[in-house]
Protein backbone atom coordinates (compact mmCIF):
# COMPACT_ATOMS: atom_id res chain seq x y z
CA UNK A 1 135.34 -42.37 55.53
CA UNK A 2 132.05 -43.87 54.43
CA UNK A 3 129.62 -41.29 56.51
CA UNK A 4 132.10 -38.36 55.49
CA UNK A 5 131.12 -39.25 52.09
CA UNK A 6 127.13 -39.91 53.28
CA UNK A 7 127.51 -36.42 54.86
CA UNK A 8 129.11 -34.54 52.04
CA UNK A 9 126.70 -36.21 49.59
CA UNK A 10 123.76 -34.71 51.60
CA UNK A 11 125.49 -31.22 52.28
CA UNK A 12 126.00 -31.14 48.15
CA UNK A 13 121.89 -32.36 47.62
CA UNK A 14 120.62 -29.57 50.01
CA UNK A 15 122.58 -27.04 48.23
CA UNK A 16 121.39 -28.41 44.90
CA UNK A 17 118.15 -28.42 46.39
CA UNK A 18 118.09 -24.45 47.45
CA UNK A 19 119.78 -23.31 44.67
CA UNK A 20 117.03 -24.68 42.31
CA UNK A 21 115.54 -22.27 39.66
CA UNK A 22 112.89 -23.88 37.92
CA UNK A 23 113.96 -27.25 36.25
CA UNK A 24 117.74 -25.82 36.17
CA UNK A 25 120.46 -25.89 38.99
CA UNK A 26 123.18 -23.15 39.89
CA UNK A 27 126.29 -24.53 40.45
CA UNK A 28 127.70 -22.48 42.86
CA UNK A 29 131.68 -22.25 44.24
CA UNK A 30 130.44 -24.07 47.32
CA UNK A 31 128.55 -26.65 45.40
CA UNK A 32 131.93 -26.99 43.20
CA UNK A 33 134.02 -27.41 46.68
CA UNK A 34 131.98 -30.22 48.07
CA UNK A 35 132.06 -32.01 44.87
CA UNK A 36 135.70 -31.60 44.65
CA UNK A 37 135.41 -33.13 48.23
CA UNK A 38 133.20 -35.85 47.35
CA UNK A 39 136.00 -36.58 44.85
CA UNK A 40 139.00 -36.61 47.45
CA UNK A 41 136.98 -39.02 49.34
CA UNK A 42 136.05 -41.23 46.67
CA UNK A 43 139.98 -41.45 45.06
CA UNK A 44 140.91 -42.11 49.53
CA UNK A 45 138.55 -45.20 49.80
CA UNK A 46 139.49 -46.30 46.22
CA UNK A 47 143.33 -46.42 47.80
CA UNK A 48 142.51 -47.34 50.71
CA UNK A 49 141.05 -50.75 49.55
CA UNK A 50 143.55 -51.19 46.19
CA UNK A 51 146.37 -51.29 49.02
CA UNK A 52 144.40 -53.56 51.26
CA UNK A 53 144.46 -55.78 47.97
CA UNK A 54 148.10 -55.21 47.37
CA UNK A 55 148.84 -56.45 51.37
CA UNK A 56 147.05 -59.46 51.37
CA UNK A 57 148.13 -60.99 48.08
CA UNK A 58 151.68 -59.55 48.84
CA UNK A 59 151.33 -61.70 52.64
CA UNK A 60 150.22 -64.80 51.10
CA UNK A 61 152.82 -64.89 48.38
CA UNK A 62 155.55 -64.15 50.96
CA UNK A 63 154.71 -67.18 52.88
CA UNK A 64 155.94 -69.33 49.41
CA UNK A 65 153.66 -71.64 48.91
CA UNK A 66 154.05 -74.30 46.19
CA UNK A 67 150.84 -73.67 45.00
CA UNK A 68 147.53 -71.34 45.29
CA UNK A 69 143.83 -72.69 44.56
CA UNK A 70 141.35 -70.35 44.61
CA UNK A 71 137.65 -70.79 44.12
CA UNK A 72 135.75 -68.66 41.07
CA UNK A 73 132.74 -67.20 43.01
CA UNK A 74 130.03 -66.33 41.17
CA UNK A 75 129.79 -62.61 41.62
CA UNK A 76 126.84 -61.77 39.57
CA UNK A 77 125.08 -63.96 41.55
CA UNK A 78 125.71 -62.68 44.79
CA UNK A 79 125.13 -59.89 43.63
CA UNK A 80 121.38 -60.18 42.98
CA UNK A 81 121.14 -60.64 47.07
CA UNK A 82 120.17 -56.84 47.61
CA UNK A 83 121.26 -57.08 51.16
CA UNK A 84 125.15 -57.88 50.00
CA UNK A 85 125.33 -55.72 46.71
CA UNK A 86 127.35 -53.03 47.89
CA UNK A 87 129.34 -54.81 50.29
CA UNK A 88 130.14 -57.29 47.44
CA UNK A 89 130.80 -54.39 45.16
CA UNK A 90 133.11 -52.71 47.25
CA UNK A 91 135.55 -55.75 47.52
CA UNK A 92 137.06 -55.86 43.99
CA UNK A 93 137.24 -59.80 44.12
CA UNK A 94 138.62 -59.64 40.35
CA UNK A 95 141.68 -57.24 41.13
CA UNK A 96 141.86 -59.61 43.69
CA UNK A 97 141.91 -62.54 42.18
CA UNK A 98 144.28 -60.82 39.11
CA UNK A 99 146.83 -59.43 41.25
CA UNK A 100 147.23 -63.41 42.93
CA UNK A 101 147.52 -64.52 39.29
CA UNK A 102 150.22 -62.47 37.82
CA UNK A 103 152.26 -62.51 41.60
CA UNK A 104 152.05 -66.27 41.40
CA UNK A 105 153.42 -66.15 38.07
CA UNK A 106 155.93 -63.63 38.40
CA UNK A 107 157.18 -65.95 42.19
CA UNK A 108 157.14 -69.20 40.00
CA UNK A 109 153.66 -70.29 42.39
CA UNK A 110 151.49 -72.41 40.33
CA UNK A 111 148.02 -70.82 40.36
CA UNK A 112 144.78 -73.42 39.88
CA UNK A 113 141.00 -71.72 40.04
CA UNK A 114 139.05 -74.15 41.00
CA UNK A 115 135.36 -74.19 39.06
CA UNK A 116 132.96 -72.93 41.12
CA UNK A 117 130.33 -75.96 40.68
CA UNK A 118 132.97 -77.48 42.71
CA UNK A 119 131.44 -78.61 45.99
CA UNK A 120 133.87 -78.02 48.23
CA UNK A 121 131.71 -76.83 51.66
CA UNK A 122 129.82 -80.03 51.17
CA UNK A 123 132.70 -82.79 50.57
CA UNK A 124 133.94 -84.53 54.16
CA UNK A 125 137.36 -83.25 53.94
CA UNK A 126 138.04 -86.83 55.49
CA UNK A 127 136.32 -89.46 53.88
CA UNK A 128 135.32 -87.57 50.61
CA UNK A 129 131.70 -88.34 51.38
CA UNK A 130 129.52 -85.31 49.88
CA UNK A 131 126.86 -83.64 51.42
CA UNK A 132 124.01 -82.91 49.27
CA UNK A 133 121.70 -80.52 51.81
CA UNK A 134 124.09 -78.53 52.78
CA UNK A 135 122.60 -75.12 53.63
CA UNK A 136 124.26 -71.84 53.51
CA UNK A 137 123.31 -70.95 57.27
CA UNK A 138 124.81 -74.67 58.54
CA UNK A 139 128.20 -72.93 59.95
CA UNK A 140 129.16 -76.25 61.08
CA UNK A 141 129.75 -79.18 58.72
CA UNK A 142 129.12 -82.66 60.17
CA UNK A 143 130.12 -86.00 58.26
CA UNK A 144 127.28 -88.49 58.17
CA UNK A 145 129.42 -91.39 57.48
CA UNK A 146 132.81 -90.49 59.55
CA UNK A 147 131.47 -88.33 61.78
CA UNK A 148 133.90 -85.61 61.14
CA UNK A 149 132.75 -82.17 62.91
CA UNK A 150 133.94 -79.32 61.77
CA UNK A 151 133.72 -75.31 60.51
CA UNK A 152 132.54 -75.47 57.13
CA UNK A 153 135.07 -72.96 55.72
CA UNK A 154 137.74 -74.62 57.21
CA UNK A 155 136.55 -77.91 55.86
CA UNK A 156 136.45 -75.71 52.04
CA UNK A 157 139.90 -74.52 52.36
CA UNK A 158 141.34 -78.17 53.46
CA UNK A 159 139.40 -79.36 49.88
CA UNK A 160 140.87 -76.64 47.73
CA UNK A 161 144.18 -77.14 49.10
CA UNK A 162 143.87 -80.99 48.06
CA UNK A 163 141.88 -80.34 44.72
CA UNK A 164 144.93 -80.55 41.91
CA UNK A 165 145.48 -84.16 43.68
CA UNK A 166 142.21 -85.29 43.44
CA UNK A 167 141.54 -84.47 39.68
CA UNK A 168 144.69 -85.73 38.81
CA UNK A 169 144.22 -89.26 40.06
């Protein structure tokens, strides 16, 4: 879908492009067609990833948990990396995250977000020891006190799953 767009984008700039007159543009019926294309495209991939959305929080409330924790990211953050922009863009992490609140509430799931100062890649999901230089690139989180070895994101989603107990004590 993505290089249909990239290619109906380029077909509708060379057309603008020949059909210049000075500092003005002629619209012409083709020029109209393609943008009415552009369109269809845009409203498919808009669909295509609200229904993606709609599937995955559907599938995790199905399973009936007691309880969801999910982390608040900080988007406009990661979105200042200019290689991830789009790609962050294009995920809709707030219709996300919405849709998970008011399907938890509507199932009777209690819904916590967890603060997203909370270190949860660099706590030992074991010991509780916390990691201070912890790198982004470090796939692999080792303990230096228990000696735990593990994927870091698995390590994250074993601390968000036991972060209501924790702050509760």
């Amino acid at each position: 879908m993505k290089k249909r767009l990239k290619r109906l984008q380029r077909q509708v700039s060379r057309k603008y492009e020949a059909n210049r007159e000075g500092c003005q543009f002629n619209k012409t019926n083709n020029i109209i067609k393609l943008e009415k294309a552009i369109k269809l495209v845009y409203r498919k991939l808009n669909n295509i990833r609200t229904n993606h959305i709609h599937q995955a929080t559907n599938m995790i409330i199905k399973l009936r948990p007691y309880r969801v924790v999910m982390e608040d990211l900080n988007i406009s953050g990661m979105l200042k990396n200019k290689h991830l922009s789009k790609a962050i863009q294009e995920q809709g992490f707030y219709e996300f995250i919405r849709q998970m609140q008011y399907k938890c509430k509507f199932n009777g799931i209690e819904f916590v977000q967890v603060d997203k100062f909370y270190p949860s890649s660099k706590t030992c999901s074991c010991c509780g020891n916390v990691k201070k230089d912890l790198k982004l690139k470090d796939r692999m989180y080792v303990c230096d006190i228990c000696g735990l070895e593990m994927d870091r994101d698995k390590n994250a989603s074993i601390n968000l799953g036991s972060y209501k107990i924790f702050e509760e004590v």
